[in-house]
C-alpha atoms as a PDB file:
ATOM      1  CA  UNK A   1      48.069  84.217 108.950  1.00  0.00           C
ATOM      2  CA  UNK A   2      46.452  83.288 105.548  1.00  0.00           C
ATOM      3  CA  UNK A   3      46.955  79.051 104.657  1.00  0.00           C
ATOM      4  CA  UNK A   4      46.829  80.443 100.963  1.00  0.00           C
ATOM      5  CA  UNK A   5      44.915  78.358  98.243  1.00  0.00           C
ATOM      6  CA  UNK A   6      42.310  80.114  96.646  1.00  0.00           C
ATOM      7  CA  UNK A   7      39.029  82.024  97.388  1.00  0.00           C
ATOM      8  CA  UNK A   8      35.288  81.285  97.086  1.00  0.00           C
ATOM      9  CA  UNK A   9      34.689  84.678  96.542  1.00  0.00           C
ATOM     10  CA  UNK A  10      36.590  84.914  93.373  1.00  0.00           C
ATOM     11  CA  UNK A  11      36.057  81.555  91.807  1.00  0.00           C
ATOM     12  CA  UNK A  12      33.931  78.805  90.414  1.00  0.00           C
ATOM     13  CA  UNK A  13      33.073  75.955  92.242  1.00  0.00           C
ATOM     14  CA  UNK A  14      34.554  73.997  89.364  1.00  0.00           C
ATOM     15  CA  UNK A  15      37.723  76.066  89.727  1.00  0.00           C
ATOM     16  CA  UNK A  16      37.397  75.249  93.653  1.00  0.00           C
ATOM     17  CA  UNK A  17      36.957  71.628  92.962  1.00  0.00           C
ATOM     18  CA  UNK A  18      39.630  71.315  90.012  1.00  0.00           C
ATOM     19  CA  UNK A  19      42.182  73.392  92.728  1.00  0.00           C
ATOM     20  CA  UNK A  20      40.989  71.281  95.305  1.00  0.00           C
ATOM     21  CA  UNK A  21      41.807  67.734  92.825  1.00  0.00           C
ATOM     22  CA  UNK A  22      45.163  68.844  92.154  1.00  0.00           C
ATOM     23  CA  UNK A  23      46.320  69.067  95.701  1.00  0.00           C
ATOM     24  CA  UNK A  24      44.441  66.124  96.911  1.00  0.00           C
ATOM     25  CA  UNK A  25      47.424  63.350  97.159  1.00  0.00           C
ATOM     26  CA  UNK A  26      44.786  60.894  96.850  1.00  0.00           C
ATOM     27  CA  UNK A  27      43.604  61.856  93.555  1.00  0.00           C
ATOM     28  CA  UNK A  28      44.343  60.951  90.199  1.00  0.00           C
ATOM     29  CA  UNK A  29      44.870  64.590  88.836  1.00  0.00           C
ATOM     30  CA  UNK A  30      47.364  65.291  91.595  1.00  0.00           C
ATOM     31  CA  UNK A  31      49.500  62.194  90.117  1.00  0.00           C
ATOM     32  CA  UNK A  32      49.077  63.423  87.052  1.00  0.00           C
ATOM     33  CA  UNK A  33      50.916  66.718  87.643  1.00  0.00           C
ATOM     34  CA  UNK A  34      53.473  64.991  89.221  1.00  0.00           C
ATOM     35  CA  UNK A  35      53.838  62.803  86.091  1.00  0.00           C
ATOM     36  CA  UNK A  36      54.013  65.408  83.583  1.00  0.00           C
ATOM     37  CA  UNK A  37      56.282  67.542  85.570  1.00  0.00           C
ATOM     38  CA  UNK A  38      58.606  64.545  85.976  1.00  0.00           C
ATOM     39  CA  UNK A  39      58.260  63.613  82.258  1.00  0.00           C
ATOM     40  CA  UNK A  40      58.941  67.434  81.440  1.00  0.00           C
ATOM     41  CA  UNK A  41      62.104  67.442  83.791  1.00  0.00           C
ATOM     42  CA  UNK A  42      63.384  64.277  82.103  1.00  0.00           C
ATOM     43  CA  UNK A  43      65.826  64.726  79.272  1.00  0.00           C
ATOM     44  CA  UNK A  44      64.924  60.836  77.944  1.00  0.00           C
ATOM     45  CA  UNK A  45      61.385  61.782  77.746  1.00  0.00           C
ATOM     46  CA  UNK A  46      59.739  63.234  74.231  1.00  0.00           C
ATOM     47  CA  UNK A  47      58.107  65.648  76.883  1.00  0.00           C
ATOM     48  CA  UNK A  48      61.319  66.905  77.889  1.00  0.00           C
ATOM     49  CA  UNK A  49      61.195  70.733  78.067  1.00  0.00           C
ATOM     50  CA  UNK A  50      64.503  71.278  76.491  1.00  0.00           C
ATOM     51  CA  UNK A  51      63.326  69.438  73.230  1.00  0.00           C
ATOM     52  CA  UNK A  52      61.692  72.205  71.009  1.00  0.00           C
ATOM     53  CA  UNK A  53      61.585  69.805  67.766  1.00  0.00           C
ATOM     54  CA  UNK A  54      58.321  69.690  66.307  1.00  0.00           C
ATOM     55  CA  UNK A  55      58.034  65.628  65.862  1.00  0.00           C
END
């Protein structure tokens, strides 16, 4: 059974290594998704996804 994640065979190593950063817990890019997806989520943020006004 495949673990998923992506393939060496049909990527970059930058595209390995960027995947690889944004899964990594211990990484700053990985907090960073979780930031903007909690700031997107949030209807008091300006990054709220609900809030199409151009500001």
């Amino acid at each position: 059974m495949s673990k998923g994640g992506i393939s060496g065979y049909t990527h970059t190593q930058a595209q390995l290594d960027d995947y690889a950063n944004q899964n990594n817990p211990n990484n700053d890019a990985y907090q960073a998704n979780l930031n903007n997806h909690a700031d997107q989520c949030n209807p008091n943020n300006d990054e709220y996804a609900g809030n199409k006004d151009d500001k």
